[in-house]
PDB file of N, CA and C in Angstrom:
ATOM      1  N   UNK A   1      24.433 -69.616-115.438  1.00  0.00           N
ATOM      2  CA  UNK A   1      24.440 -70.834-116.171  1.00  0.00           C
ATOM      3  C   UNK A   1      24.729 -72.016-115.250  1.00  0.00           C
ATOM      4  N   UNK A   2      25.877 -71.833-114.253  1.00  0.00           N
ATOM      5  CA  UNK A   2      25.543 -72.839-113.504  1.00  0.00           C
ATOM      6  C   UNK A   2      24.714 -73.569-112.629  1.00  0.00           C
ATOM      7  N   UNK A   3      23.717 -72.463-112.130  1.00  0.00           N
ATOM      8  CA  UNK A   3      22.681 -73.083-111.311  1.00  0.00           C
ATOM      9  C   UNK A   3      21.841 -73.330-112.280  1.00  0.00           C
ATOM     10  N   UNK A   4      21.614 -73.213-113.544  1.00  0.00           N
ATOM     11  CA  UNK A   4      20.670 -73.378-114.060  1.00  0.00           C
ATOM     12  C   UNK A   4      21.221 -75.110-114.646  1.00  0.00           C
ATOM     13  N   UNK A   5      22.480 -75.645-114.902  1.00  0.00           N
ATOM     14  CA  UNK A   5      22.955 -76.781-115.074  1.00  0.00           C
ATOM     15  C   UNK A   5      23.040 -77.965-113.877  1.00  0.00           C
ATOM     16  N   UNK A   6      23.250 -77.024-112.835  1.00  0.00           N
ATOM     17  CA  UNK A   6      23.218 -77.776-111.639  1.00  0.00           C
ATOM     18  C   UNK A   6      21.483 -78.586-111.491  1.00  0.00           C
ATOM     19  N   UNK A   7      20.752 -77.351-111.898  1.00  0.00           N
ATOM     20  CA  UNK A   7      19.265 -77.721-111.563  1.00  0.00           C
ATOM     21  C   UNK A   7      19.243 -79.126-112.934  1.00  0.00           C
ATOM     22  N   UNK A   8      19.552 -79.090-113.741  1.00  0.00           N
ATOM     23  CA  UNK A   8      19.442 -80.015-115.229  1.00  0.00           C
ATOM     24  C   UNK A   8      18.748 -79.381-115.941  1.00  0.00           C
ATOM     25  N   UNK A   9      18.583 -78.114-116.067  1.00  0.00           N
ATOM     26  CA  UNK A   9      17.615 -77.566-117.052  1.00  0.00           C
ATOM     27  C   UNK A   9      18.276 -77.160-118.131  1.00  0.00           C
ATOM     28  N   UNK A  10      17.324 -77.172-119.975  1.00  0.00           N
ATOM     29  CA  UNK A  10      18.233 -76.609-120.755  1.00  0.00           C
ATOM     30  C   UNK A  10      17.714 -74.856-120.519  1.00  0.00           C
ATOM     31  N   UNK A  11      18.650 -73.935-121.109  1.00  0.00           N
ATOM     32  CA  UNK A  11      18.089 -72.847-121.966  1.00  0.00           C
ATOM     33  C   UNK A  11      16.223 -73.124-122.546  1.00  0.00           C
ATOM     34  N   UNK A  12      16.421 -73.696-123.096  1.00  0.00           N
ATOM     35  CA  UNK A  12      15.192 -73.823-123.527  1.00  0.00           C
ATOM     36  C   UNK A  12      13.803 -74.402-122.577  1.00  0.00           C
ATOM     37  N   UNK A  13      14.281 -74.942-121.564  1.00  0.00           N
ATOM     38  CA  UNK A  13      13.577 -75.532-120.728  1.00  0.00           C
ATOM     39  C   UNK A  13      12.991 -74.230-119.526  1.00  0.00           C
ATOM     40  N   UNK A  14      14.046 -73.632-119.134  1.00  0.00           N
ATOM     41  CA  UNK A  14      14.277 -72.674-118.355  1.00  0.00           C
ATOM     42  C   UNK A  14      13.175 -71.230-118.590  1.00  0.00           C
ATOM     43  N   UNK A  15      13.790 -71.004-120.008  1.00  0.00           N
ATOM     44  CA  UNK A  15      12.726 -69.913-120.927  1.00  0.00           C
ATOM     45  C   UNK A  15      11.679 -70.255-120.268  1.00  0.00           C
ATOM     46  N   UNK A  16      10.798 -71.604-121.164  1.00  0.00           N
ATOM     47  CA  UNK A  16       9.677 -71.917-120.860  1.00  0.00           C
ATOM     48  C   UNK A  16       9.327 -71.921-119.757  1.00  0.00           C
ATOM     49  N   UNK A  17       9.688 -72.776-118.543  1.00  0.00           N
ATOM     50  CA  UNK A  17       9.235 -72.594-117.259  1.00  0.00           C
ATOM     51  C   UNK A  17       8.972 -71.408-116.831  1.00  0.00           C
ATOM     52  N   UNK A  18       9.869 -70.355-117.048  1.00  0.00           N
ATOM     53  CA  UNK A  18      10.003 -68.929-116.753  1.00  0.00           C
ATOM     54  C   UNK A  18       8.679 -67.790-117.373  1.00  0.00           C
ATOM     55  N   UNK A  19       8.403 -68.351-118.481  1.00  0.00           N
ATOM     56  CA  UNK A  19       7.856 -67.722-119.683  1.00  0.00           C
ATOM     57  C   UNK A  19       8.578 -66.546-119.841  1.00  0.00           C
ATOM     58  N   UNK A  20      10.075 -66.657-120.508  1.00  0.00           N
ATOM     59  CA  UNK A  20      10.491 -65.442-120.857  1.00  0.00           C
ATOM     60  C   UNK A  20      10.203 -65.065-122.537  1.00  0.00           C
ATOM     61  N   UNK A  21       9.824 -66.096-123.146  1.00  0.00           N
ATOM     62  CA  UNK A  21       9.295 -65.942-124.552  1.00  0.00           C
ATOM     63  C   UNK A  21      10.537 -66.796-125.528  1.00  0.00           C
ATOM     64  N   UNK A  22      11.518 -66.959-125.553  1.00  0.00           N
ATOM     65  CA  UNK A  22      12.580 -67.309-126.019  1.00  0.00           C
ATOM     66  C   UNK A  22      13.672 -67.513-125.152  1.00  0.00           C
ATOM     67  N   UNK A  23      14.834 -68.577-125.794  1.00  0.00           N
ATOM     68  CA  UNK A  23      15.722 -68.779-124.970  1.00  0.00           C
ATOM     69  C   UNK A  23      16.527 -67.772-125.677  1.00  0.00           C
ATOM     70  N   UNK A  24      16.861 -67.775-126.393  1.00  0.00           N
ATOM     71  CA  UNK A  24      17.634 -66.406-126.747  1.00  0.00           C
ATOM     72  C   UNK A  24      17.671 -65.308-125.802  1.00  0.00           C
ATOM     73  N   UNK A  25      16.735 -65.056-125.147  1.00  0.00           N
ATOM     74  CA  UNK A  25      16.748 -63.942-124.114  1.00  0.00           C
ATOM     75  C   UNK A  25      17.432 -64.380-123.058  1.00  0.00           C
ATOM     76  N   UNK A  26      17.389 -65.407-122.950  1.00  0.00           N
ATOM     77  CA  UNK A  26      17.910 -66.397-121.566  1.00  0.00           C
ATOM     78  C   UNK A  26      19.404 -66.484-121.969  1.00  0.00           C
ATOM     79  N   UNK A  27      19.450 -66.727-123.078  1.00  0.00           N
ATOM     80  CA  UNK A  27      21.199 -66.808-123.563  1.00  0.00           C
ATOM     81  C   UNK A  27      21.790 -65.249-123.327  1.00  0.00           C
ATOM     82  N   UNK A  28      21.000 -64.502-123.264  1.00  0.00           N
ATOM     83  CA  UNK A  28      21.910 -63.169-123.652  1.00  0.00           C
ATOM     84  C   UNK A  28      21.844 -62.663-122.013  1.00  0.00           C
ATOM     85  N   UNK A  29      20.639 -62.948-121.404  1.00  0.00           N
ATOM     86  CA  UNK A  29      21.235 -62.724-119.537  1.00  0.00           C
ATOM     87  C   UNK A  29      22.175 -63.386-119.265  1.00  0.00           C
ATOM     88  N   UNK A  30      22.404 -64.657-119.173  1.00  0.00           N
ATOM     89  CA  UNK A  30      23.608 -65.483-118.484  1.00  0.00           C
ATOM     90  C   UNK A  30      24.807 -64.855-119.476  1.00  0.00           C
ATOM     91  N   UNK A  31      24.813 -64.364-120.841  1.00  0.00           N
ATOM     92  CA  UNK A  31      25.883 -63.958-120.998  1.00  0.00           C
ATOM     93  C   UNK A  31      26.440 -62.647-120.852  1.00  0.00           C
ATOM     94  N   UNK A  32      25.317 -61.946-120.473  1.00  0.00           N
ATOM     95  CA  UNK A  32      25.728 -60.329-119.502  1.00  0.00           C
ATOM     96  C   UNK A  32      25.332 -59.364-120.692  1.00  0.00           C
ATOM     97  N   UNK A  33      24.537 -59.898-121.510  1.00  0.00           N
ATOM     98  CA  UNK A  33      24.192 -58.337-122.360  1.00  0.00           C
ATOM     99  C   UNK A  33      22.743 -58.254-122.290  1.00  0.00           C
ATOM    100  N   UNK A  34      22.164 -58.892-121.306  1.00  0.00           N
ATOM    101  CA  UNK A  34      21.118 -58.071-121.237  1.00  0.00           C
ATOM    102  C   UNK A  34      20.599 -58.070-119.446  1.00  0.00           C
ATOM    103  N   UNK A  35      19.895 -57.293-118.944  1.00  0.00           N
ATOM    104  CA  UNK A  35      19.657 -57.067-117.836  1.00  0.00           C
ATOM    105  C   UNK A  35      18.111 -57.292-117.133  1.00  0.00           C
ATOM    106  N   UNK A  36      17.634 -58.158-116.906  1.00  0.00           N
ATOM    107  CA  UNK A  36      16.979 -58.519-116.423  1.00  0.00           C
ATOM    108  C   UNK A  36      15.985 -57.922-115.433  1.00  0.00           C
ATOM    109  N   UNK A  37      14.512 -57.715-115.542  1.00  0.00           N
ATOM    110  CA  UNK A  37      13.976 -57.423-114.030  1.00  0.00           C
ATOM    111  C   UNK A  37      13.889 -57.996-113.408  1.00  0.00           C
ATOM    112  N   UNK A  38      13.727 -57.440-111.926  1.00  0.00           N
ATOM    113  CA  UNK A  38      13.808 -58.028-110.471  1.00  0.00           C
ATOM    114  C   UNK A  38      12.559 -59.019-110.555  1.00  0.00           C
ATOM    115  N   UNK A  39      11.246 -58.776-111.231  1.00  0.00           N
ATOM    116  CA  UNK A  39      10.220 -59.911-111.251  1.00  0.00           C
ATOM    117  C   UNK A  39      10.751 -61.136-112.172  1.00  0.00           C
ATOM    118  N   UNK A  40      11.596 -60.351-113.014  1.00  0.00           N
ATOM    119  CA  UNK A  40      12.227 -61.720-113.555  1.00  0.00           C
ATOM    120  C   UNK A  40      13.059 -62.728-113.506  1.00  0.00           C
ATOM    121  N   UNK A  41      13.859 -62.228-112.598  1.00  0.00           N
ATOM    122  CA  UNK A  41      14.951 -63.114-111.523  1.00  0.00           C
ATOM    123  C   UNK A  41      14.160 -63.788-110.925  1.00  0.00           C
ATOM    124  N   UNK A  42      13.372 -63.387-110.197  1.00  0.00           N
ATOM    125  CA  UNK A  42      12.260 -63.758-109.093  1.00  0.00           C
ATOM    126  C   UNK A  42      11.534 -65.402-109.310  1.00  0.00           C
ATOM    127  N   UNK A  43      11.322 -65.302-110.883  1.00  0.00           N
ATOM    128  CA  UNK A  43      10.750 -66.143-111.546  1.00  0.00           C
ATOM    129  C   UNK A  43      11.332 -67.316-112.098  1.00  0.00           C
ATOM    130  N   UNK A  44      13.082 -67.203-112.117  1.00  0.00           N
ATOM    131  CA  UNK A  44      14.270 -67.769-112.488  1.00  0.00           C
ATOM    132  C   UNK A  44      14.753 -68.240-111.391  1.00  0.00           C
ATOM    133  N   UNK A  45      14.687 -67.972-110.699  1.00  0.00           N
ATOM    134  CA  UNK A  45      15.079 -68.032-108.888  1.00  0.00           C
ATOM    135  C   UNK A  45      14.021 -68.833-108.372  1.00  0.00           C
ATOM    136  N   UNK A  46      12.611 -68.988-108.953  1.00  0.00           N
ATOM    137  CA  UNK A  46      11.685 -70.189-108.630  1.00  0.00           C
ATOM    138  C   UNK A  46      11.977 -71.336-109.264  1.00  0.00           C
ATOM    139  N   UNK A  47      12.216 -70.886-110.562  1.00  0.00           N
ATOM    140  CA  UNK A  47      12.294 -72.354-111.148  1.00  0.00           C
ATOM    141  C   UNK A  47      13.574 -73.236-111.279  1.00  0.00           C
ATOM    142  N   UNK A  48      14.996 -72.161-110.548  1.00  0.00           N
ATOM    143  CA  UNK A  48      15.927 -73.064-110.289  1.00  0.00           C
ATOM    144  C   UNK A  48      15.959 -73.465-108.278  1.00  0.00           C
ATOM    145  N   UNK A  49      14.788 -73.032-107.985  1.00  0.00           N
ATOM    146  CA  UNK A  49      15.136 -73.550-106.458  1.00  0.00           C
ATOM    147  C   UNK A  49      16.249 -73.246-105.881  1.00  0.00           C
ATOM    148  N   UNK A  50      15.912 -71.662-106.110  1.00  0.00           N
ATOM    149  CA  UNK A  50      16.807 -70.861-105.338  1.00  0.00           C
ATOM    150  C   UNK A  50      16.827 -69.655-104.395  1.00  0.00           C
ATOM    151  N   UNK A  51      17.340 -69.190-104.011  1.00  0.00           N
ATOM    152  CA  UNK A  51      16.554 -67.735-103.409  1.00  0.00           C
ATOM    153  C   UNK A  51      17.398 -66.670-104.285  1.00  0.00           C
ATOM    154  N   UNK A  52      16.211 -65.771-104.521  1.00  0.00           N
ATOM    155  CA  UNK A  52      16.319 -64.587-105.146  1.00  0.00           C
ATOM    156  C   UNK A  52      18.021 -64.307-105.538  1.00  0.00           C
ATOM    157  N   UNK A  53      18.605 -63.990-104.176  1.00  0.00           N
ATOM    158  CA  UNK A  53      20.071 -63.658-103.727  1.00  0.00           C
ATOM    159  C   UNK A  53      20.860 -64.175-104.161  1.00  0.00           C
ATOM    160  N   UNK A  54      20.834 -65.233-104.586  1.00  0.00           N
ATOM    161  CA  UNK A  54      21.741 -66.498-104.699  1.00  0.00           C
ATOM    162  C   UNK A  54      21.957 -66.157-106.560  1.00  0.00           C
ATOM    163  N   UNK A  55      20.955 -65.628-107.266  1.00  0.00           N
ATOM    164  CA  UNK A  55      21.662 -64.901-108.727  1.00  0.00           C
ATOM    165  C   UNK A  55      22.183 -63.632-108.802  1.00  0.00           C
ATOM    166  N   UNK A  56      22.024 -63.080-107.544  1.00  0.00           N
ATOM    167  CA  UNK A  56      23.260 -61.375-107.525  1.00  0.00           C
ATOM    168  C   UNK A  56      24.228 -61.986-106.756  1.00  0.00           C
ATOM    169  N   UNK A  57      24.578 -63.051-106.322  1.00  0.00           N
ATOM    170  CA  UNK A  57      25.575 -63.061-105.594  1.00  0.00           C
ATOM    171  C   UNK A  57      26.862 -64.379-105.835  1.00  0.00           C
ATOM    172  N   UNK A  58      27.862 -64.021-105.745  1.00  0.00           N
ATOM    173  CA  UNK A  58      28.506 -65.518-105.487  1.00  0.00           C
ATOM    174  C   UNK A  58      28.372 -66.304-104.679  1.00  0.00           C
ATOM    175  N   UNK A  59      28.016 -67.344-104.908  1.00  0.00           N
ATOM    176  CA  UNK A  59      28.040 -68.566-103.928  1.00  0.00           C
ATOM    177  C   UNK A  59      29.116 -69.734-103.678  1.00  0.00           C
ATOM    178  N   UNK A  60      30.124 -69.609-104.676  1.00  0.00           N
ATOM    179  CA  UNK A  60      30.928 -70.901-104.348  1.00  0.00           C
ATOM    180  C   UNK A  60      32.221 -69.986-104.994  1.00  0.00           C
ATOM    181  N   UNK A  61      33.109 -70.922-104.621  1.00  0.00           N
ATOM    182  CA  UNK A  61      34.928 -70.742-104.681  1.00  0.00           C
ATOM    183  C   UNK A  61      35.314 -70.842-106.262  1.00  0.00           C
ATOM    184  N   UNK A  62      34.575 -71.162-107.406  1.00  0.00           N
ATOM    185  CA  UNK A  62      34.935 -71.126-108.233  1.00  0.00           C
ATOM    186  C   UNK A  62      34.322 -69.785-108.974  1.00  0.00           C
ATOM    187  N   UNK A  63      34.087 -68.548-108.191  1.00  0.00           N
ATOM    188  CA  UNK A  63      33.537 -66.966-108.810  1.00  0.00           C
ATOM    189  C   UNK A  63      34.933 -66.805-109.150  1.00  0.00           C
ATOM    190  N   UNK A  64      34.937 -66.103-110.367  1.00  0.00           N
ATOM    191  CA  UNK A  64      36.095 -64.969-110.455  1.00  0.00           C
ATOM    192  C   UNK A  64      36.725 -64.300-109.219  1.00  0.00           C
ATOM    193  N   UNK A  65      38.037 -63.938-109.123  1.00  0.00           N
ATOM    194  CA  UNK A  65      38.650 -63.761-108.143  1.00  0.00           C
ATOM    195  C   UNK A  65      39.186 -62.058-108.998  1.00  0.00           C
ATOM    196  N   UNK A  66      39.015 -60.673-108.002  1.00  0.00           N
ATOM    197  CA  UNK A  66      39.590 -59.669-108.320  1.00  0.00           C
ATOM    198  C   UNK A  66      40.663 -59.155-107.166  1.00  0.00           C
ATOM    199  N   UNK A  67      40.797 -58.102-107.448  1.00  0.00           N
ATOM    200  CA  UNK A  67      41.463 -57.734-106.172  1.00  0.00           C
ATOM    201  C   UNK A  67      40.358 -56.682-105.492  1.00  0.00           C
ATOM    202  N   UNK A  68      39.498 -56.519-105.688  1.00  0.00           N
ATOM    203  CA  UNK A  68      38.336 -55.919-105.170  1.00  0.00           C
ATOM    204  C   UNK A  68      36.894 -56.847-104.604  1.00  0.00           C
ATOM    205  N   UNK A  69      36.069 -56.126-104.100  1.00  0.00           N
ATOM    206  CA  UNK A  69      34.878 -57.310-104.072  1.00  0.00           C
ATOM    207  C   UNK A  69      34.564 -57.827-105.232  1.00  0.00           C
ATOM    208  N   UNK A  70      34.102 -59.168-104.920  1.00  0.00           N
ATOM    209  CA  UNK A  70      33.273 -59.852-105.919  1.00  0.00           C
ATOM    210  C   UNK A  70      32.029 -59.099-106.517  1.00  0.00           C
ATOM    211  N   UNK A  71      32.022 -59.396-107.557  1.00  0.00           N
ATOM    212  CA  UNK A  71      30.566 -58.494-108.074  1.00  0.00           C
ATOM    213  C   UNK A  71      29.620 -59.634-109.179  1.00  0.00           C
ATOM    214  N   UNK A  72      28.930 -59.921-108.745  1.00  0.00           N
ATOM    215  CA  UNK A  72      27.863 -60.916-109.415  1.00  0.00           C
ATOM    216  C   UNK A  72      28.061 -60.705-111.217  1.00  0.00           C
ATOM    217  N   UNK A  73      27.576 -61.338-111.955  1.00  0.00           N
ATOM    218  CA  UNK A  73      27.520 -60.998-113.420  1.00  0.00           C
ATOM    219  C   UNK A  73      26.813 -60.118-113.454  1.00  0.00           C
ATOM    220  N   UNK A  74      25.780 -59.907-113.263  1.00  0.00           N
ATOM    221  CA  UNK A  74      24.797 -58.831-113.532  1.00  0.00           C
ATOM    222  C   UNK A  74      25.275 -57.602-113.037  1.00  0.00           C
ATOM    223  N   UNK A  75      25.883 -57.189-112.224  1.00  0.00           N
ATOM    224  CA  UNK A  75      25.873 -56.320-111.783  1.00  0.00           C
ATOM    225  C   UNK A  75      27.274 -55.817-112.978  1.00  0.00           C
ATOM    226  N   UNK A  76      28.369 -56.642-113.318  1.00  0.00           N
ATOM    227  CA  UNK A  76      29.218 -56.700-114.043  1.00  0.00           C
ATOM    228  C   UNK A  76      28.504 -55.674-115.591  1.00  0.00           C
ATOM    229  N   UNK A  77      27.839 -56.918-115.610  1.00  0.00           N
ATOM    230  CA  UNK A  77      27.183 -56.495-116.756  1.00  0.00           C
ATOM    231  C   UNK A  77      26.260 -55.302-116.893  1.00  0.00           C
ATOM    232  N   UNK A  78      26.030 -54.830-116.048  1.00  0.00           N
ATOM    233  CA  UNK A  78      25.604 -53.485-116.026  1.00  0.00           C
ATOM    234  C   UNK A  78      26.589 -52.953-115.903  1.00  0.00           C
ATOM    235  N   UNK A  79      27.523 -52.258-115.279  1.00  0.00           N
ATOM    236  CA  UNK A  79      28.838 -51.538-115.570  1.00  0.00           C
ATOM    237  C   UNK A  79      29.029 -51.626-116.786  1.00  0.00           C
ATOM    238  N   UNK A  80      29.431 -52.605-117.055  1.00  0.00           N
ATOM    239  CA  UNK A  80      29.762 -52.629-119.088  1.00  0.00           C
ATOM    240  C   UNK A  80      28.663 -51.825-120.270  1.00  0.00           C
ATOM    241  N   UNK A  81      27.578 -52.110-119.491  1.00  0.00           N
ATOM    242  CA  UNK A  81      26.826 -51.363-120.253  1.00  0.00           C
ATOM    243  C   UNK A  81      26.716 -49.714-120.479  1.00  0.00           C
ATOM    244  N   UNK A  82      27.239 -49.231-118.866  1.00  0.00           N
ATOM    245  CA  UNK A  82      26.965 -48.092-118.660  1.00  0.00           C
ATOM    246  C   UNK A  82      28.696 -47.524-119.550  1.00  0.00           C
ATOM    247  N   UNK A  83      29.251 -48.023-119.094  1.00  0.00           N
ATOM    248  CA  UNK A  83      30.699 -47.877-119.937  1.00  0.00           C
ATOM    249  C   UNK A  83      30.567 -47.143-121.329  1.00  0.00           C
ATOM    250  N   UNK A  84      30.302 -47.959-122.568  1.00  0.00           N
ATOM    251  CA  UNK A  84      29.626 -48.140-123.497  1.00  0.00           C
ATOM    252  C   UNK A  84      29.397 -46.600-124.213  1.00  0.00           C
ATOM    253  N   UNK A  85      29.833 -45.819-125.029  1.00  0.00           N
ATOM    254  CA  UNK A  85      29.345 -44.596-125.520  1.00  0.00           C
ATOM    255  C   UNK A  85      27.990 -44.524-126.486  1.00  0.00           C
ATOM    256  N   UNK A  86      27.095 -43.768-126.723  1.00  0.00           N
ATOM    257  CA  UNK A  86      26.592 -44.335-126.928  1.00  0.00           C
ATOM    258  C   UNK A  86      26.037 -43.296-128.221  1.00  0.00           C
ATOM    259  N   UNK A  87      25.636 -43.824-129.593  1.00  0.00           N
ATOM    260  CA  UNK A  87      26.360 -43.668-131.088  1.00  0.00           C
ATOM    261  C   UNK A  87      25.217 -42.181-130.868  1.00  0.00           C
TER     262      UNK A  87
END
């Protein structure tokens, strides 16, 4: 969400550029419940003028701080998922 604010784009702007079909989908990656493909980062990562890397990774001093490595959201968010029992 922040590079995507930094860039000035809304959710909705972003979708579109992206063609992910809805921002709703876009709301539910930045909020870690859903997981994204690598062509689709790819495509998110163009339209915020970024490199690929720069959405698996932290880039600035205000990431969450653990006592372990840093771990990007996504990657977060996959753990949580795998966590998860499943009905």
């Amino acid at each position: 969400m922040d590079l995507r604010a930094a860039a000035g784009l809304t959710q909705e702007q972003l979708a579109w550029n992206a063609e992910l079909g809805s921002k709703g989908y876009l709301s539910r990656i930045e909020s870690g419940q859903r997981l994204p493909s690598l062509e689709l980062l790819d495509r998110l990562a163009h339209e915020l003028r970024v490199e690929l890397h720069e959405l698996l990774t932290f880039s600035d001093v205000s990431a969450p701080r653990s006592t372990g490595p840093a771990q990007p959201a996504l990657l977060r968010a996959a753990e949580n998922r795998r966590a998860k029992p499943r009905r």
